[in-house]
PDB file of N, CA and C in Angstrom:
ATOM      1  N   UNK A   1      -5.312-113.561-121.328  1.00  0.00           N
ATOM      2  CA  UNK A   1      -5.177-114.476-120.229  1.00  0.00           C
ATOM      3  C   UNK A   1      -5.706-115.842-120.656  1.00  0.00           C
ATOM      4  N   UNK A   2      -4.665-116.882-120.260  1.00  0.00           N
ATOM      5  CA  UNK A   2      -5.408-118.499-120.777  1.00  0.00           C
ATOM      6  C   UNK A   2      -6.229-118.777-119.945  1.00  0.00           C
ATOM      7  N   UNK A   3      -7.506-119.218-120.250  1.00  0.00           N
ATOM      8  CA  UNK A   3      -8.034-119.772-119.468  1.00  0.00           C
ATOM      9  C   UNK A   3      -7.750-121.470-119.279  1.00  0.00           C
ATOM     10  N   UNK A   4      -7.691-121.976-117.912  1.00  0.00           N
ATOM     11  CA  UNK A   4      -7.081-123.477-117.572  1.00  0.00           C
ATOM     12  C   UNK A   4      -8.083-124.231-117.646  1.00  0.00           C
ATOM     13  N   UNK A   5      -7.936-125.471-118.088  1.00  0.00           N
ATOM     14  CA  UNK A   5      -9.346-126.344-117.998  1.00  0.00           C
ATOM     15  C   UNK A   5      -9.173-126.763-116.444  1.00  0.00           C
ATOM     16  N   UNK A   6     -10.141-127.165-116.025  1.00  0.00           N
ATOM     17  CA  UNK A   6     -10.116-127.454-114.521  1.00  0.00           C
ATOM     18  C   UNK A   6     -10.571-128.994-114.422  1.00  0.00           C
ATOM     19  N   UNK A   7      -9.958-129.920-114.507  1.00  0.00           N
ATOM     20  CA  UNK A   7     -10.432-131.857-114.696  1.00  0.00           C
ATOM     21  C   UNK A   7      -9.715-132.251-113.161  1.00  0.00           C
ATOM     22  N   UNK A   8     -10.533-132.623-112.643  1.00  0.00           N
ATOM     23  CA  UNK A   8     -10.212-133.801-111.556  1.00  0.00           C
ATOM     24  C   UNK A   8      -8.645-134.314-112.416  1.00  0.00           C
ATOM     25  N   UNK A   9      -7.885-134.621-111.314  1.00  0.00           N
ATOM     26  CA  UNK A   9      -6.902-135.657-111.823  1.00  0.00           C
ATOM     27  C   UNK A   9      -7.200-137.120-111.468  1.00  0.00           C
ATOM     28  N   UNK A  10      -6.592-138.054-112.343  1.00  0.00           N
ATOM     29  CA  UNK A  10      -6.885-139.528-111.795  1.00  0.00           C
ATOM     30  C   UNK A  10      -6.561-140.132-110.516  1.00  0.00           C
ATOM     31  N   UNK A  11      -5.364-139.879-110.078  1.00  0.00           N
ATOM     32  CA  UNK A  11      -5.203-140.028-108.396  1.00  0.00           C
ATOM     33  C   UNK A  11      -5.838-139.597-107.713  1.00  0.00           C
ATOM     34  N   UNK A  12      -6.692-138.858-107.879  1.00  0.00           N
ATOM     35  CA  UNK A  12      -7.714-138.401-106.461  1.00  0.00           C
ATOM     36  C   UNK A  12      -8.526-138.922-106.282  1.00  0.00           C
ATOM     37  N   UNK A  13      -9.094-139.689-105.196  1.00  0.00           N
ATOM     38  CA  UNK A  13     -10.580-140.511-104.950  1.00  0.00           C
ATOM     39  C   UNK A  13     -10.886-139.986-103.977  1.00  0.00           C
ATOM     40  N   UNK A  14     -12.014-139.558-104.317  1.00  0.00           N
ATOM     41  CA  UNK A  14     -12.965-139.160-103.152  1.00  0.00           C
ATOM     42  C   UNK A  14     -14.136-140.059-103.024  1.00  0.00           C
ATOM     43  N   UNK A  15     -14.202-140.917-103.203  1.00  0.00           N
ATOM     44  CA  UNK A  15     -15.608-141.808-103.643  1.00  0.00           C
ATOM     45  C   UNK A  15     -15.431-142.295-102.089  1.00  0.00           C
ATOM     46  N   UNK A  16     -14.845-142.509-100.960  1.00  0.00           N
ATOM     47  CA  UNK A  16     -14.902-143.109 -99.433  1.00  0.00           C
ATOM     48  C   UNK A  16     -14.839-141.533 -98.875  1.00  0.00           C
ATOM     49  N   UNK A  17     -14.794-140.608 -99.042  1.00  0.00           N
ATOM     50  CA  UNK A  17     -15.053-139.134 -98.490  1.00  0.00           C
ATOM     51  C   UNK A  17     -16.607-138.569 -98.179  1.00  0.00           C
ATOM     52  N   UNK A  18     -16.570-138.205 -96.685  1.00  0.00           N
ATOM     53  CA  UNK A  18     -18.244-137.879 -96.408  1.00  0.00           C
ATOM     54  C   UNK A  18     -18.289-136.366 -96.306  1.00  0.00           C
ATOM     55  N   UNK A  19     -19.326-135.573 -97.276  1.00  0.00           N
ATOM     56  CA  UNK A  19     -19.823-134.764 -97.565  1.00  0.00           C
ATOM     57  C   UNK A  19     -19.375-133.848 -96.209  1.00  0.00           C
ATOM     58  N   UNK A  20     -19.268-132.564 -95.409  1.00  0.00           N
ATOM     59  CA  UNK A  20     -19.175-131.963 -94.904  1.00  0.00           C
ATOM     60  C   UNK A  20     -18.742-132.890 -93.442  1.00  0.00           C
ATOM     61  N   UNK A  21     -17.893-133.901 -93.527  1.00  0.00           N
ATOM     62  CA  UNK A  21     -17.282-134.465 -92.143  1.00  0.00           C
ATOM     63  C   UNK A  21     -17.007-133.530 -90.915  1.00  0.00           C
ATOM     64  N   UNK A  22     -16.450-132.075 -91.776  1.00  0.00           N
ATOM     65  CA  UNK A  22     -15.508-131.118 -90.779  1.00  0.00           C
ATOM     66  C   UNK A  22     -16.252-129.766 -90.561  1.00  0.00           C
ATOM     67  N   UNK A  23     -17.673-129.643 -91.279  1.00  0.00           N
ATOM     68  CA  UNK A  23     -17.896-128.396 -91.182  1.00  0.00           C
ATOM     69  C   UNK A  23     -18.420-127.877 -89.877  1.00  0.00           C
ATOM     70  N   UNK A  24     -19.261-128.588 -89.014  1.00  0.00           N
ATOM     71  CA  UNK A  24     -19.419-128.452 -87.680  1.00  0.00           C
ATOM     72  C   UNK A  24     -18.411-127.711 -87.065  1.00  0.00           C
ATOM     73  N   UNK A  25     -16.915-128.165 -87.192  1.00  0.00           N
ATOM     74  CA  UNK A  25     -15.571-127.797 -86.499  1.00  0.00           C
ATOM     75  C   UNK A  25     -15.317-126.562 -86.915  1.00  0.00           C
ATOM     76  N   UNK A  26     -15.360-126.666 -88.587  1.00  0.00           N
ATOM     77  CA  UNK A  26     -14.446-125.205 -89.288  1.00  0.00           C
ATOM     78  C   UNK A  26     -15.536-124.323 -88.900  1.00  0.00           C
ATOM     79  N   UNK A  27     -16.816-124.288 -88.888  1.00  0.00           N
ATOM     80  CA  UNK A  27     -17.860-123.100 -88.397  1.00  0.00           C
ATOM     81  C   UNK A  27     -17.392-122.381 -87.157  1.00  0.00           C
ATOM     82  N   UNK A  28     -17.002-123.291 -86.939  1.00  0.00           N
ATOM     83  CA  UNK A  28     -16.463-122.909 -85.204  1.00  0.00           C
ATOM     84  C   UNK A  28     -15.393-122.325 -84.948  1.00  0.00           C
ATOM     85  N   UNK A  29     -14.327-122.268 -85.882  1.00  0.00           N
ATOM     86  CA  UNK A  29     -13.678-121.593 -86.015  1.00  0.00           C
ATOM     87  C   UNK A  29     -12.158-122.422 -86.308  1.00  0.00           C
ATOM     88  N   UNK A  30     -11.408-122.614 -86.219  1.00  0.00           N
ATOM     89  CA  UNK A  30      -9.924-123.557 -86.295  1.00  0.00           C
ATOM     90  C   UNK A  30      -8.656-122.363 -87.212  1.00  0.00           C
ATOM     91  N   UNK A  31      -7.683-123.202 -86.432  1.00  0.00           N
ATOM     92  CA  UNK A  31      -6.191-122.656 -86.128  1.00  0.00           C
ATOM     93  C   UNK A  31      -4.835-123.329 -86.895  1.00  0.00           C
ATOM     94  N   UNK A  32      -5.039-123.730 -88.088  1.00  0.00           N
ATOM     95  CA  UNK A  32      -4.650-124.589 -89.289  1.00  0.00           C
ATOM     96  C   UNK A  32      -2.979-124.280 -89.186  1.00  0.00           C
ATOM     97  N   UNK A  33      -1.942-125.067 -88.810  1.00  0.00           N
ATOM     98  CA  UNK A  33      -0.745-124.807 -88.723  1.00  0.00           C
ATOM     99  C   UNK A  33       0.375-125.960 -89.749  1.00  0.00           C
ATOM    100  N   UNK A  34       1.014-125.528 -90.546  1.00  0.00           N
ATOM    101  CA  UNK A  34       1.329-126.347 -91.450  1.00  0.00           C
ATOM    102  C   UNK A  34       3.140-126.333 -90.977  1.00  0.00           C
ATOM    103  N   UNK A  35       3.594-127.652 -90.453  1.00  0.00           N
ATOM    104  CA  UNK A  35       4.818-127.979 -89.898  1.00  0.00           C
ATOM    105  C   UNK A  35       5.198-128.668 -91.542  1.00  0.00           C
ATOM    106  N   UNK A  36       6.570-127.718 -91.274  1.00  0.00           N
ATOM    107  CA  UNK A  36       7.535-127.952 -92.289  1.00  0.00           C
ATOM    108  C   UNK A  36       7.685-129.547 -91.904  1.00  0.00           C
ATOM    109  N   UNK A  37       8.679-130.254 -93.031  1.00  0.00           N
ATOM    110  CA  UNK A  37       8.498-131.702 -93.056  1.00  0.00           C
ATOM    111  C   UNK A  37       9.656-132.310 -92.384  1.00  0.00           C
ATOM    112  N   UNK A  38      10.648-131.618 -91.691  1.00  0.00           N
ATOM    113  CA  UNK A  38      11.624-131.784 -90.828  1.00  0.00           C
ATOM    114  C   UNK A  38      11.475-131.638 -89.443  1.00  0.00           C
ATOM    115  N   UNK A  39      10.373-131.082 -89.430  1.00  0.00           N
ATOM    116  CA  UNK A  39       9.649-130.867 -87.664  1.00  0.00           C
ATOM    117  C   UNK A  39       8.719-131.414 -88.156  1.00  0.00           C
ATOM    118  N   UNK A  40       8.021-132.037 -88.690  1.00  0.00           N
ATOM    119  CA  UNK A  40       6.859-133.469 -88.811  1.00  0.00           C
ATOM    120  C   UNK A  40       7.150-134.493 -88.257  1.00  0.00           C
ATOM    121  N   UNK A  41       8.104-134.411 -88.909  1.00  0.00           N
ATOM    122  CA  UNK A  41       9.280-135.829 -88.859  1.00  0.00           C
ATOM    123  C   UNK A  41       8.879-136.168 -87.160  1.00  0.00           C
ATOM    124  N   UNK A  42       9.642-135.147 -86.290  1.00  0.00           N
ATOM    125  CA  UNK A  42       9.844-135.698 -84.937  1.00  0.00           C
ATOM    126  C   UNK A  42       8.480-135.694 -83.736  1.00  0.00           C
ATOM    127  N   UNK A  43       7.241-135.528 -85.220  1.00  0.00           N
ATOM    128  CA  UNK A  43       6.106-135.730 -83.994  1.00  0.00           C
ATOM    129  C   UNK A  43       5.457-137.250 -84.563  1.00  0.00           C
ATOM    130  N   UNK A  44       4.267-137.574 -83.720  1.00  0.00           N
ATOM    131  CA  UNK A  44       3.862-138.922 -84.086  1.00  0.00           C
ATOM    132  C   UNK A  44       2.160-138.082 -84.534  1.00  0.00           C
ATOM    133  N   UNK A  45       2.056-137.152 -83.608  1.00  0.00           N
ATOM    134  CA  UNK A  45       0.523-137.001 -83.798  1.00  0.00           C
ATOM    135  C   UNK A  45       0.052-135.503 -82.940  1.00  0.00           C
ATOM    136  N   UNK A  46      -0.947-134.556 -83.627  1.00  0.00           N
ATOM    137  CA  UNK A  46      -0.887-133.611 -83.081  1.00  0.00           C
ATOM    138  C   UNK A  46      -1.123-133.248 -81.808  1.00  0.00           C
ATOM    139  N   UNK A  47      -1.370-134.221 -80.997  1.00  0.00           N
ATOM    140  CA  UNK A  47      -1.203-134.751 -79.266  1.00  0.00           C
ATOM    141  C   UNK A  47       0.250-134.202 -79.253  1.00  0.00           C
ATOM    142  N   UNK A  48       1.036-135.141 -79.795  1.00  0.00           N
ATOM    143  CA  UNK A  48       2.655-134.632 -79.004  1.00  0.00           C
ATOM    144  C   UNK A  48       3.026-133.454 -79.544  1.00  0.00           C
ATOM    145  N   UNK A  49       2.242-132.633 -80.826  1.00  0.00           N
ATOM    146  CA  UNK A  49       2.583-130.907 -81.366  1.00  0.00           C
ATOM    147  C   UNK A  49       2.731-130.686 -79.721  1.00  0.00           C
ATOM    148  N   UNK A  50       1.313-130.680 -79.553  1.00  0.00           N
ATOM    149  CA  UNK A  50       0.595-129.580 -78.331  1.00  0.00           C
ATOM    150  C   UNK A  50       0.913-129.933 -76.877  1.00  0.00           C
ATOM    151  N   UNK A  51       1.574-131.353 -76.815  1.00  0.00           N
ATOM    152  CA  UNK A  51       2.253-131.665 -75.227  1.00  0.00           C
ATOM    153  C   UNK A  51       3.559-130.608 -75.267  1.00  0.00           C
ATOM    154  N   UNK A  52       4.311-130.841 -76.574  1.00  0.00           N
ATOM    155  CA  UNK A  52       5.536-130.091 -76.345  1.00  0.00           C
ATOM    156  C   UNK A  52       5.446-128.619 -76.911  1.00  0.00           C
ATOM    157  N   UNK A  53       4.105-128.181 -77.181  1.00  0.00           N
ATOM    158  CA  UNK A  53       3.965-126.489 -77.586  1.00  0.00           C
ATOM    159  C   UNK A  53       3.538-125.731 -75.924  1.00  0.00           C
ATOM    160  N   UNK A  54       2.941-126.803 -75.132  1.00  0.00           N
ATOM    161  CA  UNK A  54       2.438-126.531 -73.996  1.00  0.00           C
ATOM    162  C   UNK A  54       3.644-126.090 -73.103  1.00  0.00           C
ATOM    163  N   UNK A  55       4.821-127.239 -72.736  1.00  0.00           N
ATOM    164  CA  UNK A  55       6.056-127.248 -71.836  1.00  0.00           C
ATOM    165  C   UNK A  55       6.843-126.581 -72.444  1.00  0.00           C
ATOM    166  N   UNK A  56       6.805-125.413 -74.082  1.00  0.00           N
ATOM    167  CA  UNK A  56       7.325-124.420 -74.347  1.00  0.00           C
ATOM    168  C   UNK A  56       6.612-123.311 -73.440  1.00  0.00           C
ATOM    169  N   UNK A  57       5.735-123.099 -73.839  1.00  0.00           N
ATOM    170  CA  UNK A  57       5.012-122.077 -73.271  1.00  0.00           C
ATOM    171  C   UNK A  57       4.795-121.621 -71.623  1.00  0.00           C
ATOM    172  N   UNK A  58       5.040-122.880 -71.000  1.00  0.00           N
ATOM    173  CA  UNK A  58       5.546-122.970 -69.722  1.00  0.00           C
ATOM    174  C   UNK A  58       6.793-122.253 -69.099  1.00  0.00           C
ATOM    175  N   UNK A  59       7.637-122.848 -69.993  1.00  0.00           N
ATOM    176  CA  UNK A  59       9.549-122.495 -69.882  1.00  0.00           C
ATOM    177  C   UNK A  59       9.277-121.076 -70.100  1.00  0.00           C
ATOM    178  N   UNK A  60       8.201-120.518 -70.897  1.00  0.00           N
ATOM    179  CA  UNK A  60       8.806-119.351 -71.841  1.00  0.00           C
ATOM    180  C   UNK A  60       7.857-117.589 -70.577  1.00  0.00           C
ATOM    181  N   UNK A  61       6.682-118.663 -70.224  1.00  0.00           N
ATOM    182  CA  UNK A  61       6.337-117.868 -68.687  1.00  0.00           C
ATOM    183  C   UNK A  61       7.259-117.913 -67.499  1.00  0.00           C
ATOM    184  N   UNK A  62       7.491-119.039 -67.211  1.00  0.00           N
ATOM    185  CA  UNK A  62       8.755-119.277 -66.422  1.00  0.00           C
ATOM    186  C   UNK A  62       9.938-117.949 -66.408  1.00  0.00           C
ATOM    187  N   UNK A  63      10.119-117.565 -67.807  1.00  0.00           N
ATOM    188  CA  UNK A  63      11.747-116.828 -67.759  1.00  0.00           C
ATOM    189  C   UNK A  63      10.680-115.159 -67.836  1.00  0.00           C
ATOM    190  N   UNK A  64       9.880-115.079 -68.456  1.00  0.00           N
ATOM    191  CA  UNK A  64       9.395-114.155 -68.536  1.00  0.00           C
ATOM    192  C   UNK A  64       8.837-113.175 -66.811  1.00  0.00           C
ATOM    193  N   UNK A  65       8.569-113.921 -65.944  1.00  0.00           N
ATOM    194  CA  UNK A  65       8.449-113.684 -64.620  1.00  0.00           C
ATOM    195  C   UNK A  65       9.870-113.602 -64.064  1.00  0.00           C
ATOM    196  N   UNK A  66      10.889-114.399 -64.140  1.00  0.00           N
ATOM    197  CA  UNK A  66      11.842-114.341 -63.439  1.00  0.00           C
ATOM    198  C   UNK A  66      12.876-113.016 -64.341  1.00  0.00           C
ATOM    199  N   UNK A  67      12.313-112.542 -65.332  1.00  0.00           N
ATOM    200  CA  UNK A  67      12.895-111.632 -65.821  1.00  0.00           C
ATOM    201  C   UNK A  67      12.422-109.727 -65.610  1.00  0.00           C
TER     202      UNK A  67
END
C-alpha cells in the first residue's frame, strides 16, 4: 500500500479562519444536507431551502389527511 504524503495545497488559506467558530453548533448536533448544483442554483440562501421545504411539507400533510 502507498503511503500519500499529506501537504496543505497552495490555494487554501486559512490564515482569516477562527479556531472552533462552529463547534458550539456541531456539539449540538446538525443536519448537513448537500443540494446538488442544479437545485442550488434556484435558492439564494438556506432561508428560502427551508421556506419552500416547509410549504412542501404542508401540501404533503394536506393530501395525506385528505387521503
Amino acid at each position: 500500500m502507498k503511503k500519500h504524503k499529506k501537504e496543505m495545497l497552495s490555494e487554501y488559506d486559512f490564515s482569516k479562519g477562527i479556531r472552533g467558530k462552529y463547534a458550539k453548533r456541531y456539539s449540538q448536533g446538525t443536519n448537513l444536507v448537500m443540494l446538488s448544483s442544479d437545485v442550488q442554483k434556484a435558492f439564494q440562501d438556506s432561508e428560502s431551502v427551508n421556506e419552500i421545504l416547509r410549504v412542501i411539507l404542508k401540501i404533503a400533510q394536506r393530501k395525506k389527511i385528505a387521503a
